[in-house]
Protein backbone atom coordinates (compact mmCIF):
# COMPACT_ATOMS: atom_id res chain seq x y z
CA UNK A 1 0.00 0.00 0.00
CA UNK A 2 2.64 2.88 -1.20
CA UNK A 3 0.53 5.43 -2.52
CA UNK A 4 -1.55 7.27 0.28
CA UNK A 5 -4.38 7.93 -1.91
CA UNK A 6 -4.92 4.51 -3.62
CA UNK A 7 -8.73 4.10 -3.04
CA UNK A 8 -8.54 0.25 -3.19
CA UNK A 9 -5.84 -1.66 -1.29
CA UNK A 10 -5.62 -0.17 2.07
CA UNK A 11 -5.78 -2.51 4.63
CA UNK A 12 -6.24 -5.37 2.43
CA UNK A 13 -2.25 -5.14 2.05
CA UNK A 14 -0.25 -6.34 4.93
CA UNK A 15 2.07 -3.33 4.91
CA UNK A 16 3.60 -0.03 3.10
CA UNK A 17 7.06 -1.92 3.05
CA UNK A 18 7.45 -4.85 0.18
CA UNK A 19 10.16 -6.20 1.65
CA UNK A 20 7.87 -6.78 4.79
CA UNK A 21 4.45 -7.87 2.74
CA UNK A 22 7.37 -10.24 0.91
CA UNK A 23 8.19 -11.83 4.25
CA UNK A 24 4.32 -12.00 5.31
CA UNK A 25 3.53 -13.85 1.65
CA UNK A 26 5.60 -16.96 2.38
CA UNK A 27 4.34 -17.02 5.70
CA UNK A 28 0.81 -17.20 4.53
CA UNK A 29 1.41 -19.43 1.41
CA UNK A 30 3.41 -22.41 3.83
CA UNK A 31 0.20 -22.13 6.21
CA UNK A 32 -2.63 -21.94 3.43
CA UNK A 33 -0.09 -25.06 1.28
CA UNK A 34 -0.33 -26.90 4.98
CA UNK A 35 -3.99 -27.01 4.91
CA UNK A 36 -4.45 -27.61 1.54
CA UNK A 37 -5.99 -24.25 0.26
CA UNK A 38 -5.46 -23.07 -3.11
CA UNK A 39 -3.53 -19.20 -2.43
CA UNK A 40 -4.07 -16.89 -5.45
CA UNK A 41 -1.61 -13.79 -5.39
CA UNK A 42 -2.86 -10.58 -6.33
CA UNK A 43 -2.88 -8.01 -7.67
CA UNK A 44 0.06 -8.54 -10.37
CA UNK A 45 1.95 -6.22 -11.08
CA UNK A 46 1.15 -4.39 -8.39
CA UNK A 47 -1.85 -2.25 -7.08
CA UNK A 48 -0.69 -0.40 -4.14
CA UNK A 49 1.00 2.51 -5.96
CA UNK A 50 -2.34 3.23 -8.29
CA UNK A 51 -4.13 6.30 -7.55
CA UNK A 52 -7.53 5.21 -8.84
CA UNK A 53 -9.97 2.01 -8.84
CA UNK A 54 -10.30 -0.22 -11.94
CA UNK A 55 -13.83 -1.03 -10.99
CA UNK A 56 -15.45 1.96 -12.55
CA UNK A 57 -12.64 3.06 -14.72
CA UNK A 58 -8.80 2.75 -16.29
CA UNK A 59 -6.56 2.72 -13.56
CA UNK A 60 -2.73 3.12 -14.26
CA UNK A 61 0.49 2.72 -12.50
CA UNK A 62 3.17 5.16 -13.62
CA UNK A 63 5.84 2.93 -12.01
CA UNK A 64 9.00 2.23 -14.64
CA UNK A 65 9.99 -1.85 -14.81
CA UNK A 66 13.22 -0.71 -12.47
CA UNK A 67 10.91 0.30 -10.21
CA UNK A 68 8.81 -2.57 -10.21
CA UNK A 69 11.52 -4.99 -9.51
CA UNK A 70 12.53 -3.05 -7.06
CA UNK A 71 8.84 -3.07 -4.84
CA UNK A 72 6.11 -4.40 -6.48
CA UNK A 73 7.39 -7.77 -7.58
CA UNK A 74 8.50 -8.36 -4.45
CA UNK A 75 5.76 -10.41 -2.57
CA UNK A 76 4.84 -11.86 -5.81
CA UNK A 77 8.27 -13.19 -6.41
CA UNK A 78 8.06 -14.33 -2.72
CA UNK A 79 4.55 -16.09 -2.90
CA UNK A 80 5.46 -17.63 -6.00
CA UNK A 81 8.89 -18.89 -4.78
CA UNK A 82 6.78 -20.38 -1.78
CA UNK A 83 4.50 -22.13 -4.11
CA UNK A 84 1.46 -20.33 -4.85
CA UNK A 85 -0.13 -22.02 -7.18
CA UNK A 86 -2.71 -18.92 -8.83
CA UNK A 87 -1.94 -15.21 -9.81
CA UNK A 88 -4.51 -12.73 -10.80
CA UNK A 89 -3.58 -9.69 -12.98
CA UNK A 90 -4.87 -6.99 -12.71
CA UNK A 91 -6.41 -4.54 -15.02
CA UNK A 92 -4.23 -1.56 -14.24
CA UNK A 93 -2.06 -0.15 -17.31
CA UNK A 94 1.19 -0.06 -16.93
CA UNK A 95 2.47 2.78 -19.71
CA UNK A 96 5.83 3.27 -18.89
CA UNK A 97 6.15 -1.12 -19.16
CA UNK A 98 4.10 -1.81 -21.57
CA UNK A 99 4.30 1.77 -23.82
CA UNK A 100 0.56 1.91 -24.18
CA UNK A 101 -2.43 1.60 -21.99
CA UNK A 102 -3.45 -2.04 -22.91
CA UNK A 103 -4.91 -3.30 -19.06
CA UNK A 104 -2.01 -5.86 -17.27
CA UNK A 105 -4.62 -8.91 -18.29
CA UNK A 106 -4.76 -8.46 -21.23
CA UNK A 107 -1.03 -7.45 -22.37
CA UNK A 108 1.60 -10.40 -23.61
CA UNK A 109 4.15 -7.92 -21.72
CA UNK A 110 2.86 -8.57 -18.39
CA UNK A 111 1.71 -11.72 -18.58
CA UNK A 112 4.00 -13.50 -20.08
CA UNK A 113 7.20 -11.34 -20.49
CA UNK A 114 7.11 -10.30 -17.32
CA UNK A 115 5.29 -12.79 -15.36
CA UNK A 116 6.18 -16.12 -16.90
CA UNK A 117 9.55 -15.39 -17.70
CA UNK A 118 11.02 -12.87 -15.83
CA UNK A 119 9.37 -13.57 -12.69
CA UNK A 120 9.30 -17.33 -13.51
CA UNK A 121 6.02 -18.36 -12.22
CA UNK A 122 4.70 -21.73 -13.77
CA UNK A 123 1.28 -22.02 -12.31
CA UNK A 124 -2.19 -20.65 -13.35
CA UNK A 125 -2.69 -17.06 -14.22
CA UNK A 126 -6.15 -15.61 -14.15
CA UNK A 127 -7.60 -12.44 -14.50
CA UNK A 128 -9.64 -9.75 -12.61
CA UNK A 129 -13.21 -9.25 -13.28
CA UNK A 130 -13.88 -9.19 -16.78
CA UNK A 131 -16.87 -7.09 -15.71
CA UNK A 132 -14.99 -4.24 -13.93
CA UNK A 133 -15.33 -1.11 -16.16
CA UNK A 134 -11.97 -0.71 -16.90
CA UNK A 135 -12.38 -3.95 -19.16
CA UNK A 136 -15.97 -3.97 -20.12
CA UNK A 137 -16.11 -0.19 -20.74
CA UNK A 138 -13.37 -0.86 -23.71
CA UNK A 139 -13.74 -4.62 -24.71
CA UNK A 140 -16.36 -7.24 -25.77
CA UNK A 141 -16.59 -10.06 -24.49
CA UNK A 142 -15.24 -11.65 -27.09
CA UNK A 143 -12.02 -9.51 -27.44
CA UNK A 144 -11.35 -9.43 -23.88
CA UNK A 145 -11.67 -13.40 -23.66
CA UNK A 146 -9.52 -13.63 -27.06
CA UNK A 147 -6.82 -11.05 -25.52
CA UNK A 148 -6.58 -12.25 -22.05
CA UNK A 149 -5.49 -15.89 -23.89
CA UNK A 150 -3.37 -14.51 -26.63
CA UNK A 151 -1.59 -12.48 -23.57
CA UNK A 152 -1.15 -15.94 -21.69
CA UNK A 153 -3.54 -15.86 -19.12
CA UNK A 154 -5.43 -18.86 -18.15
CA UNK A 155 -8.27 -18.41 -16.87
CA UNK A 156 -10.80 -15.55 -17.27
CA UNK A 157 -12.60 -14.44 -14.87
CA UNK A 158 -16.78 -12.91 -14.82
CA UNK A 159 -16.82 -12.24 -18.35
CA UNK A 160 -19.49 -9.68 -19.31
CA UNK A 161 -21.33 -12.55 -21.25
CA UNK A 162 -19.95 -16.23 -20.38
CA UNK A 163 -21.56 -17.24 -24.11
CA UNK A 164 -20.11 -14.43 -25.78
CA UNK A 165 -16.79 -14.96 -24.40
CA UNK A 166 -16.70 -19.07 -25.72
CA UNK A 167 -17.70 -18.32 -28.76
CA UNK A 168 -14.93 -15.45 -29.60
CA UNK A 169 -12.88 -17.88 -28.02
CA UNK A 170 -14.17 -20.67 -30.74
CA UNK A 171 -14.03 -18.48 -33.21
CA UNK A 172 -10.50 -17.39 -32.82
CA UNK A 173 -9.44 -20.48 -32.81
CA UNK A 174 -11.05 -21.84 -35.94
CA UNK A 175 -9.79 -18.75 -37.41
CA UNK A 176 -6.07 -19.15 -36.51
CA UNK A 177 -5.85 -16.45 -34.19
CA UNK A 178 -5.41 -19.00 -31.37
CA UNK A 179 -4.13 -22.22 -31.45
CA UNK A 180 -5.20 -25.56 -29.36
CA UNK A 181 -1.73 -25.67 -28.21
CA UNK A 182 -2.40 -22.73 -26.29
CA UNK A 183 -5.51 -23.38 -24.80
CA UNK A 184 -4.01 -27.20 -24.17
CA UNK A 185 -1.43 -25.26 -21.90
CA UNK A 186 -3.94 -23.58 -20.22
CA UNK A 187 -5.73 -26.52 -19.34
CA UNK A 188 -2.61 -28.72 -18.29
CA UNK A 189 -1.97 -26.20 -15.96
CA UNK A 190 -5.34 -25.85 -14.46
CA UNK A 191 -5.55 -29.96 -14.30
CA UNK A 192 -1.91 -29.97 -12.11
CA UNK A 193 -3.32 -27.81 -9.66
CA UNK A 194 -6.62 -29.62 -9.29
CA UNK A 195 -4.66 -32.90 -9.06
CA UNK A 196 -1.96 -30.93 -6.34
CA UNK A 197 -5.02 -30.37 -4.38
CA UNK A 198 -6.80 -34.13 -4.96
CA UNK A 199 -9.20 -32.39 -7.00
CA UNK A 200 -9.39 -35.05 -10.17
CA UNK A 201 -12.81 -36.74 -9.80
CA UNK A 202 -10.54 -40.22 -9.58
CA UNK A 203 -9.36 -38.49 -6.32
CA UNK A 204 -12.29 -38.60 -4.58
């Protein structure tokens, strides 16, 4: 929580200081892993220094990738060292990242640049609410589904239109635009975590 007037975050962070949030992440994750709960980390790349609220509109950090590395990614590179299995991007644009205002979930820079590979986390991404306004004030259903998985995202989250979203999905991928490789990795990924969890229908 770094920016005093982010209207979102507050005391759902567990401090100002990433270095301590980083240190309160693995904590959590080993006692959520212990009991068998599924720990998502959120919100990637970082919400606390955004000064407005993607619910009802864009919502943009200004931070540079330097100064990402140095806070935000932080307790995400903690969490995910610890084992969390889920991260959720956000919406927020990151400009001086990404070099346009494309929201996190739905940009191939975040998600996959910056997520998979520089931060190397393996497990399933999903996004925010496709229904927040900052997505569903720009995007169809249909693009936003067809962007979110063409950024690398796995799951998508409360499209606007669940129907609409499958069938730009379909579409795109009878078109070319996406291939069943990639929604193959998606689902590989979900499966592992469902069978790290004895979630596999054979499992119960």
């Amino acid at each position: 929580d770094s920016n005093p007037v982010n209207p979102i975050i507050g005391q759902r962070a567990f401090s100002s200081d990433a270095a301590t949030v980083a240190m309160m992440v693995e904590a959590a994750i080993k006692e959520f892993q212990a009991d068998s709960i599924i720990s998502c980390l959120k919100h990637f790349p970082g919400y606390g220094g955004a000064s407005e609220d993607d619910h009802f509109a864009s919502a943009y950090l200004s931070a540079s990738l330097s100064e990402l590395e140095q806070k935000d990614f932080l307790p995400f590179a903690s969490g995910i060292e610890s084992g969390s299995p889920f991260v959720m991007v956000s919406h927020l644009s990151v400009p001086n990242v990404t070099g346009d205002d494309t929201p996190s979930d739905l940009s191939y820079t975040v998600v996959t640049e910056l997520l998979r590979e520089r931060l190397g986390f393996t497990g399933v991404i999903i996004t925010d609410s496709h229904q927040m306004a900052s997505v569903s004030g720009q995007y169809s259903p249909e693009e936003a589904a067809v962007m979110a998985l063409k950024a690398g995202a796995d799951m998508i989250l409360m499209p606007q239109s669940l129907s609409r979203a499958v069938q730009g999905v379909l579409a795109a991928v009878e078109s070319g635009e996406l291939t069943l490789q990639r929604i193959d990795e998606s689902v590989l990924r979900i499966l592992k975590v469902k069978a790290d969890f004895g979630l596999l229908p054979e499992q119960n």
